[in-house]
Protein backbone atom coordinates (compact mmCIF):
# COMPACT_ATOMS: atom_id res chain seq x y z
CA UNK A 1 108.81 76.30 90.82
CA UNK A 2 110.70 78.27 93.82
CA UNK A 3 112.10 80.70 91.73
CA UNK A 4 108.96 82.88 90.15
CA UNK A 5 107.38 82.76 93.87
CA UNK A 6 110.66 84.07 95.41
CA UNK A 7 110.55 86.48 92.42
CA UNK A 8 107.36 88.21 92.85
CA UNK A 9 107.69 88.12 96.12
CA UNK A 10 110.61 90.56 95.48
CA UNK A 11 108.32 92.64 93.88
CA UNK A 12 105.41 92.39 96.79
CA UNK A 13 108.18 93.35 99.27
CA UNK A 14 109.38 96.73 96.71
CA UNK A 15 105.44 98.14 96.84
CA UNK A 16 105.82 97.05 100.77
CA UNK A 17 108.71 99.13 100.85
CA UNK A 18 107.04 101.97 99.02
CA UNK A 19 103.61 102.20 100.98
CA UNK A 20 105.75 102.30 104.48
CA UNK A 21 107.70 104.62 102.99
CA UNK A 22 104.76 107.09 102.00
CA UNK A 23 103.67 106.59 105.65
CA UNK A 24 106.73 107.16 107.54
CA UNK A 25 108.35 110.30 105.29
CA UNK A 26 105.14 111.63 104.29
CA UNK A 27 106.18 111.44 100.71
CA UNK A 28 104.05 111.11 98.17
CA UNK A 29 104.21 107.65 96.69
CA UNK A 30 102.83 106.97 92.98
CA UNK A 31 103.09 103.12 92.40
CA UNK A 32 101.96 101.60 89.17
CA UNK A 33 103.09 98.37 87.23
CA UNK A 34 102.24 96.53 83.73
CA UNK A 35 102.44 93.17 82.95
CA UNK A 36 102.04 90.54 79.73
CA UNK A 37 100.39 87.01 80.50
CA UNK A 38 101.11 85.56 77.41
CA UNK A 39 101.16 82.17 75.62
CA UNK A 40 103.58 81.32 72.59
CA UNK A 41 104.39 78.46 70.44
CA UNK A 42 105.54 77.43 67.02
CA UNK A 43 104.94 74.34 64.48
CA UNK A 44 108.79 73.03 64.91
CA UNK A 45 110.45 71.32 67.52
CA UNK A 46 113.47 71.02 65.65
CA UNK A 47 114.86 74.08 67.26
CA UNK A 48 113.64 76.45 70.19
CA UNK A 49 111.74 80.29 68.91
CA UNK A 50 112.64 82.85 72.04
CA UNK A 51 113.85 86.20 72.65
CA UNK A 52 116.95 88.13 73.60
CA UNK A 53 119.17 87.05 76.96
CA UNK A 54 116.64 83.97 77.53
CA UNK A 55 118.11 80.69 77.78
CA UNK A 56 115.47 78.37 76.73
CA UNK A 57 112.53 79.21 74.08
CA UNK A 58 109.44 77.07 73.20
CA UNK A 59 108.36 74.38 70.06
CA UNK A 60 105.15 73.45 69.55
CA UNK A 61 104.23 72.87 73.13
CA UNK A 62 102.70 75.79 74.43
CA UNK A 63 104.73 77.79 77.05
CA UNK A 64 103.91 81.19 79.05
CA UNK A 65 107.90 82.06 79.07
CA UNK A 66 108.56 83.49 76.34
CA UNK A 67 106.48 86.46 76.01
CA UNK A 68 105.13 86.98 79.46
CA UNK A 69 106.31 89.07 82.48
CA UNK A 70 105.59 91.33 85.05
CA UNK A 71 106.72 94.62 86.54
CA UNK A 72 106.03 97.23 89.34
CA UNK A 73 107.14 100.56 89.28
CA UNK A 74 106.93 103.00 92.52
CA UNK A 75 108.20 106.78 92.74
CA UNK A 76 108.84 108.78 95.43
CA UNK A 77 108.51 112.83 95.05
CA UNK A 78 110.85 114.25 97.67
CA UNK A 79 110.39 117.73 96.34
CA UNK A 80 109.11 119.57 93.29
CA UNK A 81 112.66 119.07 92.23
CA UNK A 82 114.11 115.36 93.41
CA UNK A 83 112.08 112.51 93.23
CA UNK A 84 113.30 108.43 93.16
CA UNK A 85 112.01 106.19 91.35
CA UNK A 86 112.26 102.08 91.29
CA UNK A 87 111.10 99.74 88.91
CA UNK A 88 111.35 95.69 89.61
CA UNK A 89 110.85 92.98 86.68
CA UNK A 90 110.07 89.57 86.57
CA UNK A 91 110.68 87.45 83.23
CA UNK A 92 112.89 84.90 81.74
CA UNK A 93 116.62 85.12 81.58
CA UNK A 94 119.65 84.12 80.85
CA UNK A 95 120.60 82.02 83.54
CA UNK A 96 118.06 79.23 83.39
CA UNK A 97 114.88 78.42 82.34
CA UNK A 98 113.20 80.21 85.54
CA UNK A 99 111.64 83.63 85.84
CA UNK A 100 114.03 85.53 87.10
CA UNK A 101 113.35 88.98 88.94
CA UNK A 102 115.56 92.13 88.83
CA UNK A 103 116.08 95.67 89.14
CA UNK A 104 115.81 97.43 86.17
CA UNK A 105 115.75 101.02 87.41
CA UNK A 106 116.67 102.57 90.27
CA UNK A 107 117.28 106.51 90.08
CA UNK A 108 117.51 110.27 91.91
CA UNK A 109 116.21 112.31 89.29
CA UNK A 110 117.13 115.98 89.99
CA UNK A 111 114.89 118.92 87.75
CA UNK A 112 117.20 121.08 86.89
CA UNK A 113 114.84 123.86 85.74
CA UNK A 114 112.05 123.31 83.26
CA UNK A 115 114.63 122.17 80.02
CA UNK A 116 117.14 119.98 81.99
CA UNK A 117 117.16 116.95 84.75
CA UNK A 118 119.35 114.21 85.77
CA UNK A 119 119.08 110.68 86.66
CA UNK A 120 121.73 109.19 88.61
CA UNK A 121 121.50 105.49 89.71
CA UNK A 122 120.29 102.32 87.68
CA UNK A 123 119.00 103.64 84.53
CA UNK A 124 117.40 102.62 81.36
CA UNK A 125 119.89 103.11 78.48
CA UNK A 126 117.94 104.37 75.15
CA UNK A 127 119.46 102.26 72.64
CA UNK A 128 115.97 101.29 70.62
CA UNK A 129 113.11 103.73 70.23
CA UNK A 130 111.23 101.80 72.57
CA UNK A 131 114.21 101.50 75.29
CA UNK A 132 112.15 102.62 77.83
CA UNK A 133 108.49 100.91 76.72
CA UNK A 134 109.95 97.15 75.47
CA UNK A 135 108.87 95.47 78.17
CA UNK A 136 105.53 97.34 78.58
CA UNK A 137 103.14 95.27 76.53
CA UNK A 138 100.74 97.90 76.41
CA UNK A 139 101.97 100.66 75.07
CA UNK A 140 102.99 98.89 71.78
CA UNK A 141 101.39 98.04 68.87
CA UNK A 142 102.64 94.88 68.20
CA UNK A 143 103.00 91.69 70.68
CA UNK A 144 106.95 91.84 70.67
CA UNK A 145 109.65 94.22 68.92
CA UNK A 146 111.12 92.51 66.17
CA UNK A 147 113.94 90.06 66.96
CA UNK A 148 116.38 91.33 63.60
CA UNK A 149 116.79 94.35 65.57
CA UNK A 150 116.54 94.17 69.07
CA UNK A 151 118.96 91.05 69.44
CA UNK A 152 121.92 93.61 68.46
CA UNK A 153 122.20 95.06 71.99
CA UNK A 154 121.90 93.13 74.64
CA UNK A 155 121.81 95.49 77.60
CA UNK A 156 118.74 97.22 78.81
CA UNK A 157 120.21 99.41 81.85
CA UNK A 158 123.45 100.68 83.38
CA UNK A 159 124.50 102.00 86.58
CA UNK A 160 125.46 105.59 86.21
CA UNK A 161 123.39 108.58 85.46
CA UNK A 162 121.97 110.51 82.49
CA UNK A 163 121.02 114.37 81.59
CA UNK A 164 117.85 114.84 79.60
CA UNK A 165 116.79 117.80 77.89
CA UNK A 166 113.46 118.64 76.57
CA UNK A 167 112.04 122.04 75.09
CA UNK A 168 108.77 122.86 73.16
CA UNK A 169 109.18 124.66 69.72
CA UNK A 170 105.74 125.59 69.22
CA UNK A 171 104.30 122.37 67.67
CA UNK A 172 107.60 120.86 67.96
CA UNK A 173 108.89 119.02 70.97
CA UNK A 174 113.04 118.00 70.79
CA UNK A 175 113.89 115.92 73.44
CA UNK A 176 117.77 115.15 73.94
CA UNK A 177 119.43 112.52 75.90
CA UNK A 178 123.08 111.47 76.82
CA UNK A 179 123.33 108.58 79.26
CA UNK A 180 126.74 106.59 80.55
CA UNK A 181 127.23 103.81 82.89
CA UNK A 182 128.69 100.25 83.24
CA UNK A 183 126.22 96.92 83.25
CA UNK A 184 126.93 93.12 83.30
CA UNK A 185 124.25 90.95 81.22
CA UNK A 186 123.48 87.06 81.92
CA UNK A 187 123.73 85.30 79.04
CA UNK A 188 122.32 82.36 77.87
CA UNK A 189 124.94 79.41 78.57
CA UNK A 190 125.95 80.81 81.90
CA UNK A 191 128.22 83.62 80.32
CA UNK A 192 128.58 87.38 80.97
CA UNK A 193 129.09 90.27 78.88
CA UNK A 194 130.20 93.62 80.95
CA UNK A 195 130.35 97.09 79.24
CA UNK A 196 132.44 99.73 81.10
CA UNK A 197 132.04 101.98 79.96
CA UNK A 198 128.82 102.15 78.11
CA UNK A 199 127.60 105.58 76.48
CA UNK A 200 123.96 105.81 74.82
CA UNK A 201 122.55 109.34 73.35
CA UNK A 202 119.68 110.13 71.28
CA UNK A 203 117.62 112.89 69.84
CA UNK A 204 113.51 112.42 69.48
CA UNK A 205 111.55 115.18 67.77
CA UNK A 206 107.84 115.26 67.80
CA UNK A 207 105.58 116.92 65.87
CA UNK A 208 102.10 116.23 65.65
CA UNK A 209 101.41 112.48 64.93
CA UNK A 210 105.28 112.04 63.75
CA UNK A 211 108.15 111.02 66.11
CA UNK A 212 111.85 110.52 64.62
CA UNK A 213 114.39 109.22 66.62
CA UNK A 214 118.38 109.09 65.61
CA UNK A 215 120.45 106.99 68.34
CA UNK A 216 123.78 106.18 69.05
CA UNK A 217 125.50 103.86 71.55
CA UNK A 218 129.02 102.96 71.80
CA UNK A 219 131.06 101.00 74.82
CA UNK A 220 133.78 99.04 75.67
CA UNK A 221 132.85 95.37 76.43
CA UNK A 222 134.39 91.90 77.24
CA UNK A 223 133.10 88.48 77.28
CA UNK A 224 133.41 86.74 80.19
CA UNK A 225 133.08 83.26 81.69
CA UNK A 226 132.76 81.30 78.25
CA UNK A 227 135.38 78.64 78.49
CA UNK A 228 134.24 77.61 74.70
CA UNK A 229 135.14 81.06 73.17
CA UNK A 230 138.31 81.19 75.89
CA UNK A 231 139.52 77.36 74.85
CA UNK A 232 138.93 78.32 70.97
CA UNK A 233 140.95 82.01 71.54
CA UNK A 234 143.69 79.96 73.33
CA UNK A 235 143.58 76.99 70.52
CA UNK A 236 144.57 79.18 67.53
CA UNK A 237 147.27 80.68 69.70
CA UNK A 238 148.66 77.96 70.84
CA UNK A 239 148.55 76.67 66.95
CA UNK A 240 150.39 79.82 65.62
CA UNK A 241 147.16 81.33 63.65
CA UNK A 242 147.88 84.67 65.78
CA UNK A 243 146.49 86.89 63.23
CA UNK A 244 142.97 85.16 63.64
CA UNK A 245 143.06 84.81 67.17
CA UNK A 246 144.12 88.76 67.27
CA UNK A 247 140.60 89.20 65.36
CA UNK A 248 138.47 87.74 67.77
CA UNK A 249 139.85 89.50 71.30
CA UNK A 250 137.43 88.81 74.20
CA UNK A 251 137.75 91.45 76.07
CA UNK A 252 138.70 95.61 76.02
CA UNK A 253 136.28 95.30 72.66
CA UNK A 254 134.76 98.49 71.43
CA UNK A 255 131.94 98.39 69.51
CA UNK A 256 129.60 101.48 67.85
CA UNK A 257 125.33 100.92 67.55
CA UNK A 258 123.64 103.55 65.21
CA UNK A 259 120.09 103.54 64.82
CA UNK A 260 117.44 105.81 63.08
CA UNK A 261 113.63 105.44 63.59
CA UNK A 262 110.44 106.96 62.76
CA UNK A 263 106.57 106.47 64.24
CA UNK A 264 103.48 108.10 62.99
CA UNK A 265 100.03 107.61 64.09
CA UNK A 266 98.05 109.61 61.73
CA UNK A 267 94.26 109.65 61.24
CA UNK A 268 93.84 105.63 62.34
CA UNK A 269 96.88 104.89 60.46
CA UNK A 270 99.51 103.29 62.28
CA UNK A 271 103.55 102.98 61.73
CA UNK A 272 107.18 102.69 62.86
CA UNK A 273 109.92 101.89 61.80
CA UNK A 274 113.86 101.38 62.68
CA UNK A 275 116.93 101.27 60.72
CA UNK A 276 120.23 99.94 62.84
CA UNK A 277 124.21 98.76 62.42
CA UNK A 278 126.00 97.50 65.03
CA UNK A 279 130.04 97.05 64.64
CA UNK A 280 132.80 95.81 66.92
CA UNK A 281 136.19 95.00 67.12
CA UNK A 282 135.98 91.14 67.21
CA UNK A 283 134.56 88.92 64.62
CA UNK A 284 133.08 87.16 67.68
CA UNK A 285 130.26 89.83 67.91
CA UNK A 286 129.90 90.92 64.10
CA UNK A 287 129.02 94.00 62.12
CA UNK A 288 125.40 94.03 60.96
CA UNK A 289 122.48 95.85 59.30
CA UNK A 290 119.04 95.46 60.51
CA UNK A 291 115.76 96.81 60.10
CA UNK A 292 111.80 96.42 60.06
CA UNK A 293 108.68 98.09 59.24
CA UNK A 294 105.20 98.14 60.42
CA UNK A 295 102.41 99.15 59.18
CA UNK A 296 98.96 99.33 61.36
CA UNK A 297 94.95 100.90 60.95
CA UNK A 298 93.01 101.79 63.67
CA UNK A 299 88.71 100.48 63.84
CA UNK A 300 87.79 101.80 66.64
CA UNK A 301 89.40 99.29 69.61
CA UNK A 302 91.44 97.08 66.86
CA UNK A 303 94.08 97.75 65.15
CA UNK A 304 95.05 94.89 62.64
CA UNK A 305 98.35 95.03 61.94
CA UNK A 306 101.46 93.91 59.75
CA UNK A 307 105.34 93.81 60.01
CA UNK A 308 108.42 92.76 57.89
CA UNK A 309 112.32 92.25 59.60
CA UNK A 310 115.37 91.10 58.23
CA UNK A 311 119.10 91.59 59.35
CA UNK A 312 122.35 91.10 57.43
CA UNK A 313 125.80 90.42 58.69
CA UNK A 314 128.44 93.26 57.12
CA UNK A 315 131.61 91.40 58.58
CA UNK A 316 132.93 88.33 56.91
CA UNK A 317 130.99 84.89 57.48
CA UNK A 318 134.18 82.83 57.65
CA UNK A 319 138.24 82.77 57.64
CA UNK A 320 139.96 82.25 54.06
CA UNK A 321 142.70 81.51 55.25
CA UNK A 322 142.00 78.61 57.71
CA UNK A 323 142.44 75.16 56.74
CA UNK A 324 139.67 73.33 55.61
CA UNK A 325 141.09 69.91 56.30
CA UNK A 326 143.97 67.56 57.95
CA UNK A 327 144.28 67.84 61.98
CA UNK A 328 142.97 71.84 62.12
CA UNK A 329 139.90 71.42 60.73
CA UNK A 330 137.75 71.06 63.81
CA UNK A 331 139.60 74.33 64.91
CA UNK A 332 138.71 75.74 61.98
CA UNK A 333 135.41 75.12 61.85
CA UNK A 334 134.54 75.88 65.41
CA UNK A 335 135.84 79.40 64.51
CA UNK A 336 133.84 80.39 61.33
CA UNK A 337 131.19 78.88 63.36
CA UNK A 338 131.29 81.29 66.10
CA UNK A 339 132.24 84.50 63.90
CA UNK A 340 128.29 83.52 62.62
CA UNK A 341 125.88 86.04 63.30
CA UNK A 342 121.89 84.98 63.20
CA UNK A 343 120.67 85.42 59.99
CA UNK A 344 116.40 85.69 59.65
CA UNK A 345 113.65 87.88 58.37
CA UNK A 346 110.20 87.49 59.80
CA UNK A 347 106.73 88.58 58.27
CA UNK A 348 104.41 89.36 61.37
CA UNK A 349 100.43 89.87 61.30
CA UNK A 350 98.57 90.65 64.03
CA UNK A 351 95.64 92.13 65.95
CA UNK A 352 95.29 94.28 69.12
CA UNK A 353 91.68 94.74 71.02
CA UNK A 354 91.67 97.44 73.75
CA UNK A 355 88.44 95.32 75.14
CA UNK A 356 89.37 97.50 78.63
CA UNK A 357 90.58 101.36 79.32
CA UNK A 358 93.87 99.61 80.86
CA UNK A 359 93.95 96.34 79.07
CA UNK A 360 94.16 94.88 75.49
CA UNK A 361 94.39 91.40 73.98
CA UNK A 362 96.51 90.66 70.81
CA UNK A 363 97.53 87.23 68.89
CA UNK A 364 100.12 87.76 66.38
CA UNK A 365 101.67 84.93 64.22
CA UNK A 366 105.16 85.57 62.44
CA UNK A 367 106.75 83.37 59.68
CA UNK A 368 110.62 83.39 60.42
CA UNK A 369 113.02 82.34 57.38
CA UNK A 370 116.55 81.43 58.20
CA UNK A 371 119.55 81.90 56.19
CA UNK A 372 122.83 79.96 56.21
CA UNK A 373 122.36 78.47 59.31
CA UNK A 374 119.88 79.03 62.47
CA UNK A 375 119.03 82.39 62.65
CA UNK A 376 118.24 83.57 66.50
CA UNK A 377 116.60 80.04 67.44
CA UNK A 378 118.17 78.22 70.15
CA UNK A 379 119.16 74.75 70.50
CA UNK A 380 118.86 73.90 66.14
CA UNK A 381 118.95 69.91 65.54
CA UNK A 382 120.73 68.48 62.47
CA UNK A 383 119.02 69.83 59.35
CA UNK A 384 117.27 72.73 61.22
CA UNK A 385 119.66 75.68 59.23
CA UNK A 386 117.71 77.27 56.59
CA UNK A 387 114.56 76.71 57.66
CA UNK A 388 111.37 78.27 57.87
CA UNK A 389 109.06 78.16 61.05
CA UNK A 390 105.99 79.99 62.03
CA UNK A 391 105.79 81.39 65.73
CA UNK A 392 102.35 81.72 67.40
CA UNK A 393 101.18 84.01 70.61
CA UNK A 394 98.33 84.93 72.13
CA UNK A 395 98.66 87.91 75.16
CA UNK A 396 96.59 89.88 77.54
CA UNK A 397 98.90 93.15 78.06
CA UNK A 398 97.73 95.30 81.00
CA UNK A 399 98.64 98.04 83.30
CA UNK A 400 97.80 99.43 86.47
């Protein structure tokens, strides 16, 4: 278990960095961090539960992977003006079944006046209406955001910049955002997707206990390093079923991800909710429709709580025109196999206890139905498609 020393290590040396800084520029140095130690498992080891960009999930042995991570943010305030700002993560990813450690932000943000700043550097794109909060534990409701939507986009951050404005109406705050960049994402199975470019904006109004949120992100992407997708691209080619391979192009994709979303917390009573479509230009990543709902009331440090996900694919499930048997078959399956997108709805209950001013403890159990195949769980046996599996956690989410 190298790996998650050597990772928070990384971290150590980043508030290292930090405090010498403060004592060498004389700048003043805010450092504060969150983290989720959390343990999750399910009643099925006929397939693996987990959650976006990791490579291995958990059964019914108990495992601290899947939900738990850690993260360290410092800022530096050059002037009333420019300030930096770094933020270091450690969780499970993509590349094995180790924790992992990155850099999720690194930025210059410049005030323009009071309305208008910029970030330039390693930002956080907003593409959910928790972009910037998913990973901190603590400042949501529920133990995880809902796999049916936050599968669809796979990046967190980009390198580039972004301009923010934000201006109070009286009891109305609008906040505006347009951020572009290029990333490269790990993905499970030793592949990479890169988007270059990648272009995220979004509009947040708030108004007393309301927020509402309408986001769009659109980029061109490729898939890289996959030799099955590149063998089964090359196979219908080399075959003559050019106008399927010419629907599932690896690379100079474009793809569109709209998404609308609302949060109240009014008088104890607690909600949000988020409505999204992705499309692309390859079958290989389809068109779908996604959504959930939650619904949450406030006794004095719990809040029981409820949710309800599902997502649809829009784009078609399989090629008609493929055949179905003699020497092709295999080829043909192979390919309505990969132009498969997750299908799954999930029914969540929970409860959250703020037992301390900076910490709170939740255990939330979801019962995941899958349609027409294995929905988002990894590794499915023989038999596992269509089946229904109930996911257990239990978390201490803190911050500091």
């Amino acid at each position: 278990m190298k790996q998650p020393k050597l990772a928070i290590s990384a971290l150590a040396i980043l508030s290292a960095f930090a405090a010498t800084a403060h004592a060498q520029d004389g700048m003043p140095i805010t450092i504060s961090g969150f983290g989720t130690g959390a343990l999750t498992m399910t009643n099925s080891d006929q397939a693996e539960f987990n959650r976006v960009n990791q490579a291995a999930g958990v059964g019914k042995d108990a495992r601290a992977g899947v939900d738990s991570n850690f993260g360290i943010q410092a800022t530096a305030k050059w002037s009333d003006t420019i300030s930096f700002t770094a933020q270091g993560l450690v969780r499970k990813n993509g590349s094995n079944d180790q924790f992992g450690a990155e850099l999720a932000w690194a930025f210059a943000k410049i005030k323009l006046n009071d309305d208008f700043s910029v970030r330039l550097g390693r930002i956080g794109l907003p593409v959910y209406m928790i972009s910037d909060v998913r990973n901190v534990g603590y400042a949501n409701t529920m133990l995880r955001p809902p796999n049916e939507v936050y599968r669809q986009v796979t990046v967190d951050n980009a390198d580039g910049g972004d301009v923010v404005y934000q201006h109070s109406f009286g009891d109305t705050t609008v906040t505006a955002q347009a951020a572009v960049g290029r990333s490269k994402v790990r993905a499970p199975g030793n592949y990479y997707v890169e988007f270059k470019p990648v272009v995220s904006t979004q509009l947040v109004v708030e108004n007393g206990p309301f927020t509402y949120r309408l986001g769009r992100s659109q980029a061109t992407f490729g898939i890289y390093n996959n030799p099955s997708l590149t063998g089964l691209v090359g196979a219908l080619k080399q075959f003559g079923l050019t106008a399927v391979a010419n629907q599932v192009p690896l690379t100079d994709v474009k793809g569109t991800f709209t998404s609308a979303g609302i949060a109240m917390d009014y008088n104890n009573i607690i909600g949000q909710a988020e409505y999204a479509k992705r499309k692309t230009d390859t079958r290989l990543v389809p068109d779908t429709s996604s959504w959930y709902v939650m619904m949450g009331y406030r006794y004095g440090k719990f809040v029981p709580y409820a949710s309800y996900g599902d997502v649809k694919q829009d784009s078609i499930r399989s090629f008609s025109t493929l055949p179905t048997t003699g020497p092709l078959a295999a080829l043909s399956a192979g390919t309505n196999g990969a132009i498969k997108s997750g299908l799954q709805s999930s029914t969540a209950i929970g409860l959250r206890w703020d037992f301390y001013k900076s910490a709170a403890f939740k255990v939330q159990m979801d019962r995941v139905k899958t349609r027409d195949g294995a929905g988002y769980f990894l590794n499915p046996k023989p038999g596992f498609a269509g089946s229904t599996v109930n996911v257990y956690a239990a978390a201490i989410d803190f911050v500091f």
